[in-house]
Structures are given as structure tokens and as C-alpha cells.
C-alpha atoms as a PDB file:
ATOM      1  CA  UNK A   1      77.428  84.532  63.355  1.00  0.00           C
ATOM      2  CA  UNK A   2      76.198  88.148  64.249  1.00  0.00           C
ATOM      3  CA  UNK A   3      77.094  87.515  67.608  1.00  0.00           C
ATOM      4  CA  UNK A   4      80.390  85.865  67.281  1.00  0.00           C
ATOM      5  CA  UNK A   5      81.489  88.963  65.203  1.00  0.00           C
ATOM      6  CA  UNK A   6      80.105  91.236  67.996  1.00  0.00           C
ATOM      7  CA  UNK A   7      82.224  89.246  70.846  1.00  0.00           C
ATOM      8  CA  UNK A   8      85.445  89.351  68.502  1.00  0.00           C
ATOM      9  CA  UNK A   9      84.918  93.306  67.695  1.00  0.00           C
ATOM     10  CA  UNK A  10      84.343  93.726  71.642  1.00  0.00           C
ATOM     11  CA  UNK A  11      88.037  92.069  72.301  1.00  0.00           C
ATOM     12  CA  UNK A  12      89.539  93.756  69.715  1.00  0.00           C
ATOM     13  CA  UNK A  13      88.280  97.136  71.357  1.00  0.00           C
ATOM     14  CA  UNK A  14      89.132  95.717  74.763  1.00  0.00           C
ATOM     15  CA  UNK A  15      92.797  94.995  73.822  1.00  0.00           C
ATOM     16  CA  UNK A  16      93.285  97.961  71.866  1.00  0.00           C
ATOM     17  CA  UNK A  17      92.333 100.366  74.999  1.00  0.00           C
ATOM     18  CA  UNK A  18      95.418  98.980  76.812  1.00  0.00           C
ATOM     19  CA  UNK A  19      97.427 101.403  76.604  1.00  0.00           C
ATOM     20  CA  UNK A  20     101.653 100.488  76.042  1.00  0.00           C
ATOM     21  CA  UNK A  21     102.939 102.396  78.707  1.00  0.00           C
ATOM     22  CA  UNK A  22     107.188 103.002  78.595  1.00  0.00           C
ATOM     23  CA  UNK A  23     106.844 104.634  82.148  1.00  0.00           C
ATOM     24  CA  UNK A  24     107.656 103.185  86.187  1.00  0.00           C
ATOM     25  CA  UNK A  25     104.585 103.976  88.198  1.00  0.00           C
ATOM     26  CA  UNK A  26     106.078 102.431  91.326  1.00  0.00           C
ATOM     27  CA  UNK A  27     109.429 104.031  92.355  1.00  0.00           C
ATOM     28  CA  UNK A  28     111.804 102.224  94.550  1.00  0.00           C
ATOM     29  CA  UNK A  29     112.007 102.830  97.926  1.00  0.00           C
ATOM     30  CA  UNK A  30     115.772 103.367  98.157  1.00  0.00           C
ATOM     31  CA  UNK A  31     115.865 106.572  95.140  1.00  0.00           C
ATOM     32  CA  UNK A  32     116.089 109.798  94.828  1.00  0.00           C
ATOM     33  CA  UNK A  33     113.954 112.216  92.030  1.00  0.00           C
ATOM     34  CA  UNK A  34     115.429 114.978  91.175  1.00  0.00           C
ATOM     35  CA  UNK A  35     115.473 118.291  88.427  1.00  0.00           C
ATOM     36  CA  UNK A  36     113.156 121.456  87.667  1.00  0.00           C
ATOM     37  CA  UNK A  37     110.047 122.102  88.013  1.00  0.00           C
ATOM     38  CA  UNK A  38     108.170 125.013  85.964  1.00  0.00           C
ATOM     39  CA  UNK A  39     105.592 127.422  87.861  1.00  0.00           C
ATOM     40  CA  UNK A  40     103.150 129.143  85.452  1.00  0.00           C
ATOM     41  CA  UNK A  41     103.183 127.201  82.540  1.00  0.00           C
ATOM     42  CA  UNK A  42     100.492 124.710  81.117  1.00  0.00           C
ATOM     43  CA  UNK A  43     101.238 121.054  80.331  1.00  0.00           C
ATOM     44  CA  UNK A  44     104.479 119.022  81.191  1.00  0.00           C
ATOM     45  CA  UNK A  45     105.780 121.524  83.768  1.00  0.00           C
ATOM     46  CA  UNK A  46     109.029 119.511  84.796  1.00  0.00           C
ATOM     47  CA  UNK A  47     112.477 117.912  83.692  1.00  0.00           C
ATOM     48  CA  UNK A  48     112.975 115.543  86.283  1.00  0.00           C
ATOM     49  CA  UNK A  49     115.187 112.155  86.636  1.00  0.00           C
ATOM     50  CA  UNK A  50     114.729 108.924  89.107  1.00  0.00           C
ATOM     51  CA  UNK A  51     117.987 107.789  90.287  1.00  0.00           C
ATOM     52  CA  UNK A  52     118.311 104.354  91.595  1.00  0.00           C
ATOM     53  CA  UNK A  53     121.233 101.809  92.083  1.00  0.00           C
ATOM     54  CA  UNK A  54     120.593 100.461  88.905  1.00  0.00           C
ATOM     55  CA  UNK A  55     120.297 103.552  86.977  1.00  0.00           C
ATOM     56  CA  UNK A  56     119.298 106.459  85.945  1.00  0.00           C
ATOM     57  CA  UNK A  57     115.576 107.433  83.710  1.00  0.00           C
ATOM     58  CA  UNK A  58     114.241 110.377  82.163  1.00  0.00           C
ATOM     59  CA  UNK A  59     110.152 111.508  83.079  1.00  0.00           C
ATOM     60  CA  UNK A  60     107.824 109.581  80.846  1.00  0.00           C
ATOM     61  CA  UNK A  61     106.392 113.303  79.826  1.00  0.00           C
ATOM     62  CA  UNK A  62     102.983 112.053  80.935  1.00  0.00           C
ATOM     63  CA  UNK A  63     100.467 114.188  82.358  1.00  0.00           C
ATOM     64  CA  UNK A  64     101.197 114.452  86.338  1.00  0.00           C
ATOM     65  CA  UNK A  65      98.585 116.770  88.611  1.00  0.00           C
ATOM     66  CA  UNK A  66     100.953 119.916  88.536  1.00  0.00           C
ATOM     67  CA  UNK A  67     102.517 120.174  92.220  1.00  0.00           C
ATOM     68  CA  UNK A  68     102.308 115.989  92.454  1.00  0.00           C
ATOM     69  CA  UNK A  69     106.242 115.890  91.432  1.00  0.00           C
ATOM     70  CA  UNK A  70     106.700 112.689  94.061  1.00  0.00           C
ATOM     71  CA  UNK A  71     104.432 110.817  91.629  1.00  0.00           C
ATOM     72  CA  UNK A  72     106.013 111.663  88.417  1.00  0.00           C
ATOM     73  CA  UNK A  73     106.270 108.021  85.725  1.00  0.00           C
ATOM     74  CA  UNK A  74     109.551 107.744  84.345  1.00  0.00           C
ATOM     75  CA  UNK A  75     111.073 105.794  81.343  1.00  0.00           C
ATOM     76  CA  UNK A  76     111.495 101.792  81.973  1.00  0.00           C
ATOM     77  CA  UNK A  77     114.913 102.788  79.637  1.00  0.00           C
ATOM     78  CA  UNK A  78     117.065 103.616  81.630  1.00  0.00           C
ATOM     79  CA  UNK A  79     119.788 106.481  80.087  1.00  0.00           C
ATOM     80  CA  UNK A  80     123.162 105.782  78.859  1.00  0.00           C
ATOM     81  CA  UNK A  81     125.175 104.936  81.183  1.00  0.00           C
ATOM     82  CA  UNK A  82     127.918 107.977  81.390  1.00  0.00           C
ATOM     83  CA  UNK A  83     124.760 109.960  82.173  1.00  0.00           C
ATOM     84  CA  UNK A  84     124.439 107.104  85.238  1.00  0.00           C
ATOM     85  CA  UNK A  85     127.810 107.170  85.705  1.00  0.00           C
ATOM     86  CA  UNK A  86     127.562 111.202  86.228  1.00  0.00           C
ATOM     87  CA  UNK A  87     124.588 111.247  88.446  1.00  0.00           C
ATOM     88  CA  UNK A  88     125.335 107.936  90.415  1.00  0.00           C
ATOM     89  CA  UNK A  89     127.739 110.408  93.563  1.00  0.00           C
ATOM     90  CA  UNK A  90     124.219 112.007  94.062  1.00  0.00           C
ATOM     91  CA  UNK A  91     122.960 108.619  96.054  1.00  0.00           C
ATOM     92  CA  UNK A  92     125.943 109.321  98.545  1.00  0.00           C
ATOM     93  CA  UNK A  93     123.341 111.346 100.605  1.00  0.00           C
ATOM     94  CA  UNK A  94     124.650 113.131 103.551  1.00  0.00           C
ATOM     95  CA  UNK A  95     122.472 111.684 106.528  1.00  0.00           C
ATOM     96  CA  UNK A  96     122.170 115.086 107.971  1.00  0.00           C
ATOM     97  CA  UNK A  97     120.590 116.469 105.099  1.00  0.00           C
ATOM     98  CA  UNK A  98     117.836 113.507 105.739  1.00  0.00           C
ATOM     99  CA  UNK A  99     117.218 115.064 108.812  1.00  0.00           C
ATOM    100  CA  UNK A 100     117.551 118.833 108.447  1.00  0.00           C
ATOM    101  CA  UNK A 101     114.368 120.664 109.016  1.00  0.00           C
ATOM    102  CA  UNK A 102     114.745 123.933 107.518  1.00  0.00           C
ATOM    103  CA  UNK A 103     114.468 125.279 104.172  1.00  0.00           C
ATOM    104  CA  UNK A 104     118.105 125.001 102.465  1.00  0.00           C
ATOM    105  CA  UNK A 105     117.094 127.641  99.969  1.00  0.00           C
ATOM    106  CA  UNK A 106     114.627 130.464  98.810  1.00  0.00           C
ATOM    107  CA  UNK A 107     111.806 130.388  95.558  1.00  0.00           C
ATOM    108  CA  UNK A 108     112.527 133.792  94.778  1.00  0.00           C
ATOM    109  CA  UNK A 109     111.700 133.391  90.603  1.00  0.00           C
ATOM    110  CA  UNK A 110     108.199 132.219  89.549  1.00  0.00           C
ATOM    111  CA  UNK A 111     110.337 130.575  86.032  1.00  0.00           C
ATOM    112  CA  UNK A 112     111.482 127.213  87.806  1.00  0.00           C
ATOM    113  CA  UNK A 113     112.689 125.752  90.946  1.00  0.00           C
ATOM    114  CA  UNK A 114     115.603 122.805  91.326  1.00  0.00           C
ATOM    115  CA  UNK A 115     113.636 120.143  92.796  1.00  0.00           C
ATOM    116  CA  UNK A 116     114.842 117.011  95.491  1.00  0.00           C
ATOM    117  CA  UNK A 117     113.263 114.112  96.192  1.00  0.00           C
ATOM    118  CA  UNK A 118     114.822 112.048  98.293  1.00  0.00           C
ATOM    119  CA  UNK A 119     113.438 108.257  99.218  1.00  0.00           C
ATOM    120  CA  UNK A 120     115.970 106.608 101.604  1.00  0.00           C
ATOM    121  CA  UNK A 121     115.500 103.702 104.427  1.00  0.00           C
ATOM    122  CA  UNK A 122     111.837 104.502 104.534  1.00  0.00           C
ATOM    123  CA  UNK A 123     112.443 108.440 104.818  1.00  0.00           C
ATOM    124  CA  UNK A 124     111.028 110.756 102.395  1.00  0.00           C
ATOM    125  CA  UNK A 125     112.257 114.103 102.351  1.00  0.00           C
ATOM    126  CA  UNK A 126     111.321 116.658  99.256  1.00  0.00           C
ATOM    127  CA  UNK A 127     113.456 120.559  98.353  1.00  0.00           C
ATOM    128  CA  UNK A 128     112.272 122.913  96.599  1.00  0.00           C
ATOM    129  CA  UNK A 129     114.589 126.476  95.693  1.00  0.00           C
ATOM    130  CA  UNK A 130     115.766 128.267  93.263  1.00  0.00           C
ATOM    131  CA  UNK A 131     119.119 129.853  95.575  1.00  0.00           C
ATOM    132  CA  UNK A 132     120.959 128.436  98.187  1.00  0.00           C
ATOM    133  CA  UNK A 133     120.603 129.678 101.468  1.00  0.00           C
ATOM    134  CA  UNK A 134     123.861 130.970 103.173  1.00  0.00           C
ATOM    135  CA  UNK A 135     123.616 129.517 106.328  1.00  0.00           C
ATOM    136  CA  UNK A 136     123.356 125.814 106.193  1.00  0.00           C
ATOM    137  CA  UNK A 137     125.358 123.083 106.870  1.00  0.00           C
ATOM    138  CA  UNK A 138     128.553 123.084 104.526  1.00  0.00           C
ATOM    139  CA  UNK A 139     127.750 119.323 103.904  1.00  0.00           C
ATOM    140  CA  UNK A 140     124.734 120.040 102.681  1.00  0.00           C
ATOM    141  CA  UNK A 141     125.785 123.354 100.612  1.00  0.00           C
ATOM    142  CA  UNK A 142     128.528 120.701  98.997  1.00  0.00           C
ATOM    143  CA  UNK A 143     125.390 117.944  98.169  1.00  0.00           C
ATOM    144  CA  UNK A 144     123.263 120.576  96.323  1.00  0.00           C
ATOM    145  CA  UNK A 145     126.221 121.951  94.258  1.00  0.00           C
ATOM    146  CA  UNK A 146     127.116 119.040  93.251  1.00  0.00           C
ATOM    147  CA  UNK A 147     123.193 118.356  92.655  1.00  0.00           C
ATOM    148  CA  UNK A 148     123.114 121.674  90.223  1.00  0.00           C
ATOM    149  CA  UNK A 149     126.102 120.326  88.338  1.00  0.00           C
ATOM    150  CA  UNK A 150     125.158 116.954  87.669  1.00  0.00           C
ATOM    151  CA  UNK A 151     121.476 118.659  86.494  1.00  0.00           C
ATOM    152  CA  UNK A 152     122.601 120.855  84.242  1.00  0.00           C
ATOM    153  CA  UNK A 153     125.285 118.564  82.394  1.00  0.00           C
ATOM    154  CA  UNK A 154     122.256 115.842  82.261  1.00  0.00           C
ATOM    155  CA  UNK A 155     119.978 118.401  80.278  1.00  0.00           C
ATOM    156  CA  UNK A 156     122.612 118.750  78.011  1.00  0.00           C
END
């Protein structure tokens, strides 16, 4: 009987270390991950979304290795959907900002940085700035505008 209480308290210990985990550790190929990121600061240093085709979801707040934004978990929730609605013109990607190879802005302010993630047809690209550069590509000036705006009204 000693033993058949042992093997029960072992599977209750077992099962109770699974942890119930509300976040995406895979993100779709097709998506893009977007928001701030925080320099000098301790702990969740980020606001960032994952936008798909089906929606739109919030970080899961979990611990991510500071600088390993591409990796961020996000909520299985997705958010309401006028917040989709409102981010969903951001996966109308220009193609030539998938294949621009300079810097589009400048990190000029150690507070935070607008961070872009984009996952598209098997090409990764990742921005980081706080400003806009002048001289790029009026397309692309347009796409991270638009990218500000749609951050700042989904903080909100």
C-alpha cells in the first residue's frame, strides 16, 4: 500500500509540473511581429503583437532572453476583432520593403525602439528605430507610418 501511495503522489507531482501555458510558441510562417521594445530595463522589456490572417494576439508576458524579440510567445486569444480589423492593412507589405537592405531609421533614445518583424514567403526580415530616416523609399516611409499609427491606437 506504501508503494501504491508513492506511485499516485509521483503522478500527481508529474501532472501538476505541466505547466497551462495561454501562449503560441510556433509562429506562422506567413506573419508579421510587431511593437516596442525597452532598452535598459529589467524583466518584460517589450509590447509586441503577432499578426496573422486570422488575427491578431497580444505577448504572453513570459520571460524571453532580452534581444530574442523573433521568439517572443503570444496569447492563443486572439484580440477583439476591431483591434484585428485595425492592424489587418499592416499584412499588405510592400515587396520592396522585403528586400531593402538599409537601415530605414536611427536608435537615437536608449527608452524604446518600434520594432518589425516581418515573416513572409519564407523571408524574414527584422527593423529596429526609433525615427524615420529621410531618405527611403516613399513606399516604405508610407508602411511604417501607418505601422506607428496602428501601434499606438492598439496600446490604447
Amino acid at each position: 500500500m506504501k508503494n501504491f501511495s508513492l506511485l499516485i503522489l509521483v503522478i500527481v507531482l508529474i501532472y501538476s509540473c505541466n505547466r497551462a501555458d495561454d501562449s503560441q510558441d510556433i509562429i506562422p510562417t506567413d506573419s508579421i511581429i510587431f511593437g516596442e521594445i525597452y532598452g535598459a530595463c529589467v524583466g518584460d522589456c517589450r509590447n509586441l503583437y503577432l499578426l496573422t490572417a486570422q488575427g491578431v494576439y497580444g505577448d504572453a508576458n513570459s520571460n524571453t532572453i532580452y534581444g530574442d524579440w523573433e521568439n517572443t510567445t503570444f496569447q492563443n486569444q486572439s484580440l477583439a476583432m476591431d483591434q484585428f480589423d485595425l492592424a489587418k492593412p499592416l499584412l499588405q507589405i510592400p515587396d520592396i520593403l522585403l528586400s531593402y537592405e538599409f537601415e530605414i531609421g536611427s536608435q537615437i533614445i536608449s527608452d524604446f525602439d518600434y520594432f518589425i518583424n516581418l515573416r513572409i514567403n519564407g523571408t524574414s526580415k527584422t527593423f529596429v528605430f526609433d525615427e524615420l530616416k529621410e531618405a527611403i523609399p516613399l513606399e516604405i516611409k508610407n508602411y511604417i507610418n501607418n505601422f506607428i499609427a496602428i501601434n499606438s491606437q492598439l496600446k490604447k
